[in-house]
C-alpha atoms as a PDB file:
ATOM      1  CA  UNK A   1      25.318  19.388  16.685  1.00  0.00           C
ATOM      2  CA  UNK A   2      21.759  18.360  17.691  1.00  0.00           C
ATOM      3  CA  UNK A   3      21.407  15.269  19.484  1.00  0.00           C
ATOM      4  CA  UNK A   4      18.086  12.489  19.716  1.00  0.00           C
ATOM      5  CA  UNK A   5      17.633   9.947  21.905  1.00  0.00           C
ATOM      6  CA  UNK A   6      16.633   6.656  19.847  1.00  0.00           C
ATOM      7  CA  UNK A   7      15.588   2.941  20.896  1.00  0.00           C
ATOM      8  CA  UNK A   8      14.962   0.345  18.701  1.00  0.00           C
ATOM      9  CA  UNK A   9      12.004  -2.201  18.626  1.00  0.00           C
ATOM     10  CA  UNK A  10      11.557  -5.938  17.900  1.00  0.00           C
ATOM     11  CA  UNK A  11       8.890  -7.766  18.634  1.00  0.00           C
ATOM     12  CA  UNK A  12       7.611  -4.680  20.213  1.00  0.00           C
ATOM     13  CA  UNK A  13       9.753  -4.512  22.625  1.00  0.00           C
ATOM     14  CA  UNK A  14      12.685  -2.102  23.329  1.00  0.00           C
ATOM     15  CA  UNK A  15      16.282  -4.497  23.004  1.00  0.00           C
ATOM     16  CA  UNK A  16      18.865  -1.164  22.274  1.00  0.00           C
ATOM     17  CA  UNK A  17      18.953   2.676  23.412  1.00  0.00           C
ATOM     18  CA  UNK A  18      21.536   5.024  21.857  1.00  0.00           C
ATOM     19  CA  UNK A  19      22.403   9.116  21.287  1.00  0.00           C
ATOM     20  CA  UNK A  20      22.591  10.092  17.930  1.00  0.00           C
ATOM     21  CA  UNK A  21      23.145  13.222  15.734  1.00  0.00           C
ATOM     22  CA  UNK A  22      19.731  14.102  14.788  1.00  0.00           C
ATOM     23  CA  UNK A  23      21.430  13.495  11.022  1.00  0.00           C
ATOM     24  CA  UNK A  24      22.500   9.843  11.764  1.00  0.00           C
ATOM     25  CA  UNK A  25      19.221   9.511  13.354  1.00  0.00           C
ATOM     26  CA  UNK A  26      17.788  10.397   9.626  1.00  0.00           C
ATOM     27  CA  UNK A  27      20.255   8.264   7.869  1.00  0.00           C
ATOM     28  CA  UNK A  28      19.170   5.429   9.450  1.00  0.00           C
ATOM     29  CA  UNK A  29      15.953   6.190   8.676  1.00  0.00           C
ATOM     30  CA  UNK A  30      16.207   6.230   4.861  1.00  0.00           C
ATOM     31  CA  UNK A  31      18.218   2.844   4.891  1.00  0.00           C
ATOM     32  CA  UNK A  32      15.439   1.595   7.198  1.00  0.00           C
ATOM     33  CA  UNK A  33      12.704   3.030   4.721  1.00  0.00           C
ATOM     34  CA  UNK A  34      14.634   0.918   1.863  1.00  0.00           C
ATOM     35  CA  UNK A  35      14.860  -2.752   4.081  1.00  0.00           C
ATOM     36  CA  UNK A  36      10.803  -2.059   4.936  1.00  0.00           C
ATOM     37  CA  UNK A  37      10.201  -1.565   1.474  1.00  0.00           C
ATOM     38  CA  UNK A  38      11.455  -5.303   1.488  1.00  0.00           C
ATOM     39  CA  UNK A  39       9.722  -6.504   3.474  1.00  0.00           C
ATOM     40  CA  UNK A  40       6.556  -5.367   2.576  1.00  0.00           C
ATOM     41  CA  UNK A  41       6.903  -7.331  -0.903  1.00  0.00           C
ATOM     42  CA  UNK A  42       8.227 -10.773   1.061  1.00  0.00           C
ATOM     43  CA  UNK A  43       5.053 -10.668   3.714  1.00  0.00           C
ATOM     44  CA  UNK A  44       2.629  -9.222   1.457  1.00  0.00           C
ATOM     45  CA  UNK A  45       1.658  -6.904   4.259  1.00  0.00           C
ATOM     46  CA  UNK A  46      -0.347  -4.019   3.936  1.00  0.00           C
ATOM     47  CA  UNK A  47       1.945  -2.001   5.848  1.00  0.00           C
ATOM     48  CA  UNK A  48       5.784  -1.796   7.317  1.00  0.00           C
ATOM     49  CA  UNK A  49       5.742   0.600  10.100  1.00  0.00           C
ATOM     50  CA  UNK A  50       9.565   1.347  10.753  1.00  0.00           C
ATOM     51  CA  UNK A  51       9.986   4.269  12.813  1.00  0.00           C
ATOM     52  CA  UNK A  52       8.522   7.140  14.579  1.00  0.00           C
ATOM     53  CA  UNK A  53      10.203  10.610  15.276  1.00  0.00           C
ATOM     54  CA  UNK A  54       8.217  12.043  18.576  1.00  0.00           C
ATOM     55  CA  UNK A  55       8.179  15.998  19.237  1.00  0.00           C
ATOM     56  CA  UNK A  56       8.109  17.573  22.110  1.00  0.00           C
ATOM     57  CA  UNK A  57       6.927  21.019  20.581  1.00  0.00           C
ATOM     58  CA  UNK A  58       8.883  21.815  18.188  1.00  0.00           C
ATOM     59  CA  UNK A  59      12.058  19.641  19.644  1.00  0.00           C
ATOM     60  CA  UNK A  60      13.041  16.163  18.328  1.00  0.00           C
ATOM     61  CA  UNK A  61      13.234  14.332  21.675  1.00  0.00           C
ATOM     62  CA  UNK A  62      13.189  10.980  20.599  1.00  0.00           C
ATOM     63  CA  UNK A  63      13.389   8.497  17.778  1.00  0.00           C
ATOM     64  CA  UNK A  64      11.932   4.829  17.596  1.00  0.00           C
ATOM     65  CA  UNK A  65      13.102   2.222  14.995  1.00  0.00           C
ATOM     66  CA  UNK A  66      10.910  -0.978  14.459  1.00  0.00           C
ATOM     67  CA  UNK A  67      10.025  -3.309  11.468  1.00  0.00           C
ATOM     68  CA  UNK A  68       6.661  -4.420  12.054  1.00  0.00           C
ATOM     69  CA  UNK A  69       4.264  -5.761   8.974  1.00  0.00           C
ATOM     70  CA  UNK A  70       0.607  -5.127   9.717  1.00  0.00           C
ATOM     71  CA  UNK A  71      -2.530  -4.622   8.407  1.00  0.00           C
ATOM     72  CA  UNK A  72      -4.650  -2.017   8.097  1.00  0.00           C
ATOM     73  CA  UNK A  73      -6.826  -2.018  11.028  1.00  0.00           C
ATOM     74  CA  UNK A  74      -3.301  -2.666  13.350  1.00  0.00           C
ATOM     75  CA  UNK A  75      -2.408   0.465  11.042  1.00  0.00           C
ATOM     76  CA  UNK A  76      -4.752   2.464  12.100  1.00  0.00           C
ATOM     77  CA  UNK A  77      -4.823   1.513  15.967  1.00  0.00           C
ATOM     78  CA  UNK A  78      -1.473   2.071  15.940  1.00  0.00           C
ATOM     79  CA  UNK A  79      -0.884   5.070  14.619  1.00  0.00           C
ATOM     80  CA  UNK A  80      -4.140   6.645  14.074  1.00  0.00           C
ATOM     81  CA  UNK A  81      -4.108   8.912  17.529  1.00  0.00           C
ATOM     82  CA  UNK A  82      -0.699   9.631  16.685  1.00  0.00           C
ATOM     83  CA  UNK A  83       0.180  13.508  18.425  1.00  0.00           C
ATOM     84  CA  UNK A  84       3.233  15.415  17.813  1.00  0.00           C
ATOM     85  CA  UNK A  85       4.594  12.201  15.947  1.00  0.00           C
ATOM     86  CA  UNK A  86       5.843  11.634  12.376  1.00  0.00           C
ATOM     87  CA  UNK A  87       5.012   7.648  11.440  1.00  0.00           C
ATOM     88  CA  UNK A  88       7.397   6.332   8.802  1.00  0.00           C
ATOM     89  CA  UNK A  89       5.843   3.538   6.993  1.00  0.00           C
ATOM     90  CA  UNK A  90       5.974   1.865   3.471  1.00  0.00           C
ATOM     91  CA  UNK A  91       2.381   1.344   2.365  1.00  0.00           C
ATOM     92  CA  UNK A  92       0.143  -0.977  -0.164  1.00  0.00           C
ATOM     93  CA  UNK A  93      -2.222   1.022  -2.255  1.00  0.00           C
ATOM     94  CA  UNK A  94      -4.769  -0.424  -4.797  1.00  0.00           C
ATOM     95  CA  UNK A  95      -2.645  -4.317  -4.823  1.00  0.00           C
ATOM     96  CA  UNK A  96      -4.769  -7.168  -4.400  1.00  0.00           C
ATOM     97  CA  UNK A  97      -3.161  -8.719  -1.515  1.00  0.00           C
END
């Protein structure tokens, strides 16, 4: 069974490293996906960036769990230069904010 390294964020800032099956790894992701989803309604945000899976070619090597609200423009800095990454973010499109 394929294996990722993952660390987890807060306050961007790594506070846990763990191994995990590349499918826990995506688990975690979807229930991750669901709690950002959250807390883009509570903050009004524009974005919830809450993880990152990072290729090395065509090998997972690593997966990075956060929960971070931002704007647009932090969006963009962020992520926008982004290479051999998939960003996994809940987004606000067309709401008044």
């Amino acid at each position: 069974m394929a294996q990722v390294s993952m660390q987890f964020y807060e306050d961007h800032r790594v506070i846990g490293r763990c191994v995990s099956s590349v499918k826990a790894a995506q688990a975690i992701l979807v229930e991750r996906g669901k709690k950002a989803a959250k807390l883009l309604k509570e903050t009004g945000a524009q974005h919830v960036l809450y993880g990152c899976k990072i290729y090395s070619g065509d090998v997972l090597a690593a997966v990075q769990l956060y929960m971070i609200p931002m704007d647009d423009e932090e969006f963009e800095r962020i992520t926008g230069k982004a290479n051999q990454v998939i960003v996994y973010a809940v987004h606000r499109h067309g709401e008044a904010v």
